[in-house]
Protein backbone atom coordinates (compact mmCIF):
# COMPACT_ATOMS: atom_id res chain seq x y z
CA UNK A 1 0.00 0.00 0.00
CA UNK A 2 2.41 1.92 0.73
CA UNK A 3 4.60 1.74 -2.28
CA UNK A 4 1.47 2.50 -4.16
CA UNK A 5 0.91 5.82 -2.50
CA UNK A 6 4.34 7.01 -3.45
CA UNK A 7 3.76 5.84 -6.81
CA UNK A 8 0.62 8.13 -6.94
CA UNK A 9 2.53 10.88 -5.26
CA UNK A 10 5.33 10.68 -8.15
CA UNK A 11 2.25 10.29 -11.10
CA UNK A 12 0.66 13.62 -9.46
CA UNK A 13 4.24 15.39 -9.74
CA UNK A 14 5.05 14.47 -13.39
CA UNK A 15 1.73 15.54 -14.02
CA UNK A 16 2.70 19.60 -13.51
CA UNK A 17 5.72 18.95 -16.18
CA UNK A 18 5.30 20.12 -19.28
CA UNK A 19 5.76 17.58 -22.19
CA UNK A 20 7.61 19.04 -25.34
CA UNK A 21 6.52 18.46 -28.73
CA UNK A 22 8.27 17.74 -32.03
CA UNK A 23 8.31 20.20 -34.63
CA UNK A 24 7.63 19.59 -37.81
CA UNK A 25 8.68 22.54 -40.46
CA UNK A 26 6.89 22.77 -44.00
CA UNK A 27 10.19 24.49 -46.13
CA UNK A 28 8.70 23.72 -49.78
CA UNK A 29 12.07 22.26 -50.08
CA UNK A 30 11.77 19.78 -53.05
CA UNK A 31 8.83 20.80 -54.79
CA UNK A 32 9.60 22.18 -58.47
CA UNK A 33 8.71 25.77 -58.81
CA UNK A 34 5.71 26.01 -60.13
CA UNK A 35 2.28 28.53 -60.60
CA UNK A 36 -0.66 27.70 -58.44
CA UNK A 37 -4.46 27.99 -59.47
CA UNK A 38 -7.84 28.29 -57.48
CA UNK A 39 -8.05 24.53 -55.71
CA UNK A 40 -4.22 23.48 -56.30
CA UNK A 41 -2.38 21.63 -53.34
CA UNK A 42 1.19 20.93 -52.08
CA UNK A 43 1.77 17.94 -49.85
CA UNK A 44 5.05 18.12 -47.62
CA UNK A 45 5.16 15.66 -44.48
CA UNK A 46 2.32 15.33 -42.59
CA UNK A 47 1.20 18.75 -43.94
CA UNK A 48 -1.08 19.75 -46.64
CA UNK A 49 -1.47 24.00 -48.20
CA UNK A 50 -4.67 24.42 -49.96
CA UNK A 51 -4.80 27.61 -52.27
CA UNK A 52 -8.40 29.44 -52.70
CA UNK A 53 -8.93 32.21 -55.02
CA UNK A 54 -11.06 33.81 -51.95
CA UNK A 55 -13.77 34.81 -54.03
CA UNK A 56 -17.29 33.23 -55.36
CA UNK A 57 -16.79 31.99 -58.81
CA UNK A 58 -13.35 31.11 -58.86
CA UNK A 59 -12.11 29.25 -61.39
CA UNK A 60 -8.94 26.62 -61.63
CA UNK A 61 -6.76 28.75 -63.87
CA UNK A 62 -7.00 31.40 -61.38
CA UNK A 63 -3.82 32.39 -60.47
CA UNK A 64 -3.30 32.60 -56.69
CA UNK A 65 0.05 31.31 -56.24
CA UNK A 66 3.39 30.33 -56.85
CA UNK A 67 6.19 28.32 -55.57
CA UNK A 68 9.46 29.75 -56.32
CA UNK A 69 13.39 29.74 -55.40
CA UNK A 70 14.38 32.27 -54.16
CA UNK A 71 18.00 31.95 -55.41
CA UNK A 72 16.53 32.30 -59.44
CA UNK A 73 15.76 36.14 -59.28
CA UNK A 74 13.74 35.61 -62.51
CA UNK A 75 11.18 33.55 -60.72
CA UNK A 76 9.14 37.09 -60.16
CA UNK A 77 7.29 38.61 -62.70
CA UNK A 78 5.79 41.87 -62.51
CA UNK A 79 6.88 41.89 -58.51
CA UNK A 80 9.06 42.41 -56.52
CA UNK A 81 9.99 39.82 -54.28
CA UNK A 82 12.61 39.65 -51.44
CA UNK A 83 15.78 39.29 -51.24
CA UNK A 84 16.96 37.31 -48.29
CA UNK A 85 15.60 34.00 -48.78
CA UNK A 86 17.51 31.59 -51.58
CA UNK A 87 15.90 28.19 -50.57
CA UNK A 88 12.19 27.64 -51.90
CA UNK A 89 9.22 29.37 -50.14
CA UNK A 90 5.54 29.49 -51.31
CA UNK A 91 4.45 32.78 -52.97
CA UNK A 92 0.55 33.73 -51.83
CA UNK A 93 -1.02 36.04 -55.08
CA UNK A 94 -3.83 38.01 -55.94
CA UNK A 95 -5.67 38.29 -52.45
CA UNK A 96 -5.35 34.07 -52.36
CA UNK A 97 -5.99 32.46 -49.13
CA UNK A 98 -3.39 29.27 -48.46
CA UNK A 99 -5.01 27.09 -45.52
CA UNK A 100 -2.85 24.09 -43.48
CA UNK A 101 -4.36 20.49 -42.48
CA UNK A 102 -2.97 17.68 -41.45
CA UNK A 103 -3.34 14.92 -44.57
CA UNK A 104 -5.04 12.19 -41.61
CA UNK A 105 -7.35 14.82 -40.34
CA UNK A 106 -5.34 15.07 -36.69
CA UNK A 107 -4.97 17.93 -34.82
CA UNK A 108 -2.16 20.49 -34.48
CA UNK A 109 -0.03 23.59 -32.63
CA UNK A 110 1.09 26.04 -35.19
CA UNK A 111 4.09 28.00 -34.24
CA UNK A 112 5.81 30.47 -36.02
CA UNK A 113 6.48 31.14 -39.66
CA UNK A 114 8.25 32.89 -41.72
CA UNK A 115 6.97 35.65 -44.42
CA UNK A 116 7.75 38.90 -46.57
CA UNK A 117 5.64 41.09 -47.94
CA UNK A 118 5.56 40.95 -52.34
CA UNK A 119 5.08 44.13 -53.89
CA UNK A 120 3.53 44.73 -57.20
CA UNK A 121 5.91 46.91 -59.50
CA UNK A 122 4.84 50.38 -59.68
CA UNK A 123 2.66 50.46 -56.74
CA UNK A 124 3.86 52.46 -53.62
CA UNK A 125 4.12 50.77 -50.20
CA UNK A 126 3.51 52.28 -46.58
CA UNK A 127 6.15 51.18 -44.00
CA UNK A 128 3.26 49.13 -42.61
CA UNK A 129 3.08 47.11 -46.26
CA UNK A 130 0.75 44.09 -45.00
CA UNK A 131 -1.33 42.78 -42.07
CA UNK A 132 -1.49 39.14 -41.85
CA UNK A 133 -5.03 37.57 -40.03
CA UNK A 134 -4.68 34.00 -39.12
CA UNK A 135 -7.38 31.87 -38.18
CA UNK A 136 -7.37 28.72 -35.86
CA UNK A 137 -9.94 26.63 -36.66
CA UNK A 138 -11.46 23.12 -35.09
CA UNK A 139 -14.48 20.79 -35.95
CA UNK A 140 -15.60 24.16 -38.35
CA UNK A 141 -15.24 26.53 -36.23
CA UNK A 142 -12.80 29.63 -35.96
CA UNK A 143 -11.52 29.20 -31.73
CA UNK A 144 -8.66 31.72 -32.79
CA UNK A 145 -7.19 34.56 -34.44
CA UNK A 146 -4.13 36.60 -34.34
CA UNK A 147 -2.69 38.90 -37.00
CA UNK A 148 0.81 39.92 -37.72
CA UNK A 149 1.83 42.89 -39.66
CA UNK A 150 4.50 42.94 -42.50
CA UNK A 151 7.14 46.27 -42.64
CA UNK A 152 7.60 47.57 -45.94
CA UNK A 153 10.52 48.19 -48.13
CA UNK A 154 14.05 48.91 -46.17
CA UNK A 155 16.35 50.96 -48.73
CA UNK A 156 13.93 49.68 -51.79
CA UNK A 157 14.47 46.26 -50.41
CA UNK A 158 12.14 43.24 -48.73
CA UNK A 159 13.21 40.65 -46.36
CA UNK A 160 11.88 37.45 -44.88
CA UNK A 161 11.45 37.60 -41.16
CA UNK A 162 10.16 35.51 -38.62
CA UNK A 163 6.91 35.45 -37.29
CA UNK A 164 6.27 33.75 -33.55
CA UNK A 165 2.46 33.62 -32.31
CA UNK A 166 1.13 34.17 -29.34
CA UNK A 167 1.39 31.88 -26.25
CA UNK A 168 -2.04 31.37 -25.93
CA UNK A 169 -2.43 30.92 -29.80
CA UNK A 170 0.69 28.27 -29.82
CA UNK A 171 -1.06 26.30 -27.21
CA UNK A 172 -3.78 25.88 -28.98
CA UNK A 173 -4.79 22.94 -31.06
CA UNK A 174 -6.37 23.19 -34.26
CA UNK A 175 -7.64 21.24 -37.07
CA UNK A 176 -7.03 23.72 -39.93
CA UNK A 177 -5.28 27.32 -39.98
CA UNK A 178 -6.09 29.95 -43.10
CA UNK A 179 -4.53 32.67 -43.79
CA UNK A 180 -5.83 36.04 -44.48
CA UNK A 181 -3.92 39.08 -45.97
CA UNK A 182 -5.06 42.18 -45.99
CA UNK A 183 -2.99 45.12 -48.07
CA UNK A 184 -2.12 48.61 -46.28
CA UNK A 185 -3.03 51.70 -48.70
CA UNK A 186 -3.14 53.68 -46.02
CA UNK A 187 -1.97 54.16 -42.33
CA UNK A 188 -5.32 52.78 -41.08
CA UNK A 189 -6.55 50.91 -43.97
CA UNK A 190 -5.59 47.21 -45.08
CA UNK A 191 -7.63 45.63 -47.70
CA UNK A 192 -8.36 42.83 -49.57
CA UNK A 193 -9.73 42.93 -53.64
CA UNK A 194 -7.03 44.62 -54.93
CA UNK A 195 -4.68 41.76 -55.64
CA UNK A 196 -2.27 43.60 -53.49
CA UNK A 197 -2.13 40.88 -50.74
CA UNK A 198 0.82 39.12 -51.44
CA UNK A 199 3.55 37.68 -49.48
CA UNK A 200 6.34 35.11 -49.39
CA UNK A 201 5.77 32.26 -46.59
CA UNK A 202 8.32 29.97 -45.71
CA UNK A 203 9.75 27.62 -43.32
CA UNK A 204 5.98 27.25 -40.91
CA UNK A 205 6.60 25.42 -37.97
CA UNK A 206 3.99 22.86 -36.66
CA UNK A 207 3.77 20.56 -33.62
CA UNK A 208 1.76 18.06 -32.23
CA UNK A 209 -0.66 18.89 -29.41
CA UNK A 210 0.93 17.91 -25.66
CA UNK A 211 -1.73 16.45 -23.29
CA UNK A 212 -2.90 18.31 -20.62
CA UNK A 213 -1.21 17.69 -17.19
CA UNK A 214 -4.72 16.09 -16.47
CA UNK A 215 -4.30 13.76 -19.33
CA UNK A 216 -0.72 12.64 -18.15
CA UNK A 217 -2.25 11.95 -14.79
CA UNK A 218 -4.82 10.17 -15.57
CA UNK A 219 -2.36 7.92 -17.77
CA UNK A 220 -0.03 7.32 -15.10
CA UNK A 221 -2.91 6.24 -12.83
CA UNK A 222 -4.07 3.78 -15.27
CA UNK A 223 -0.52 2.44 -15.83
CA UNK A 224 0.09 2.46 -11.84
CA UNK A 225 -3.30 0.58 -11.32
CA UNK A 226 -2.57 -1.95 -14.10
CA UNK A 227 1.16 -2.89 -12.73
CA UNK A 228 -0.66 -3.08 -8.98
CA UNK A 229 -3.27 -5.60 -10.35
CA UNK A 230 -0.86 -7.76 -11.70
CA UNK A 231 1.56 -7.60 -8.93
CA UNK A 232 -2.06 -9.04 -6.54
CA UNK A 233 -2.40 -11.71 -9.35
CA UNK A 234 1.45 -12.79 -9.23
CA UNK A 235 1.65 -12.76 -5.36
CA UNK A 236 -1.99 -15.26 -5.68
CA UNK A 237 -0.57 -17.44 -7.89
């Protein structure tokens, strides 16, 4: 009995340490560069990108995306893309929305990404350039949101930077996360149906959901109880 009790005691203590979870990063490492219409895919991992036009009455050879490498500078056409990244990264177009699930449905802890802000040539950009809404979602439902805002052009020049999210968002588990640009024409305003929306995303960081302290406990328990039971059963026998 007593051995028991200071088997609980330890299951209660483990259950107040945090478990860490593995990381998995979607790079676009791999994939050949290639446009993107209204509906198109990419698979990497565990991790599939949808790409939506965002709009009713989309069609399939609506461009939304790209995915290019950022070490061929004549991977951008009419735009200007940054400068900082040479490995591949996914180019979001034209207002597009790209959306993350898991390929078996699971759920998920997004963590950080990385992104830049893609101007189109000619038009002028504030020092706020883009602001960035994602949206956690599970069983349908948004549970979520944060949004992170892109800095324009530094001596004519854009850079890939990286984005963490919240605490509170990180900690979250979700079945799906979209993401929503919105462009900044003026120091208040950022807006969407212009085709101005585009950024570079690159290198976003998933993990797997760790069980609540509860959960652990409970597991523990079950395991103590089980090894207990058989000990009774040997000792019978």
């Amino acid at each position: 009995m007593r051995k028991f009790l200071r088997l609980l005691a330890a299951a209660l203590a483990f259950s107040g340490v945090t478990g860490t979870a593995s990381a998995q990063v979607v790079t676009f490492e791999g994939m050949d560069p290639a446009f993107l219409g209204h509906g198109d895919a990419l698979v990497q991992g565990a991790f599939e990108v949808g790409m939506d036009a965002g709009f009713a009455g989309a069609q399939p050879s609506d461009l939304v995306g790209a995915v290019l490498n950022g070490a061929d500078t004549s991977s951008c056409f009419s735009v200007v893309c940054p400068g900082n990244n040479p490995t591949n990264y996914l180019a979001t177009l034209n207002d597009a929305i790209p959306f993350f699930y898991r390929t078996d449905g699971g759920d998920f802890n997004l963590t950080q990404f990385d992104a830049s802000f893609i101007a189109v040539q000619g038009v002028g950009v504030l020092d706020t350039s883009l602001a960035i809404v994602i949206y956690g979602i599970n069983n349908g439902g948004i549970l979520m949101q944060e949004t992170v805002f892109l800095p324009g052009p530094l001596s004519g020049d854009y850079s890939f930077s990286t984005y963490a999210l919240s605490a509170a968002f990180a900690s979250t588990a979700f079945d799906e996360v979209d993401f929503l640009a919105y462009a900044c024409t003026t120091p208040t305003t950022c807006t969407r149906g212009l085709n101005q929306a585009q950024y570079g995303l690159d290198n976003v960081t998933f993990a797997a959901p760790v069980p609540e302290p509860s959960t652990w406990a409970l597991l523990c328990l079950g395991l103590i109880g089980i090894a207990v039971i058989r000990r009774r059963a040997t000792a019978k026998a």
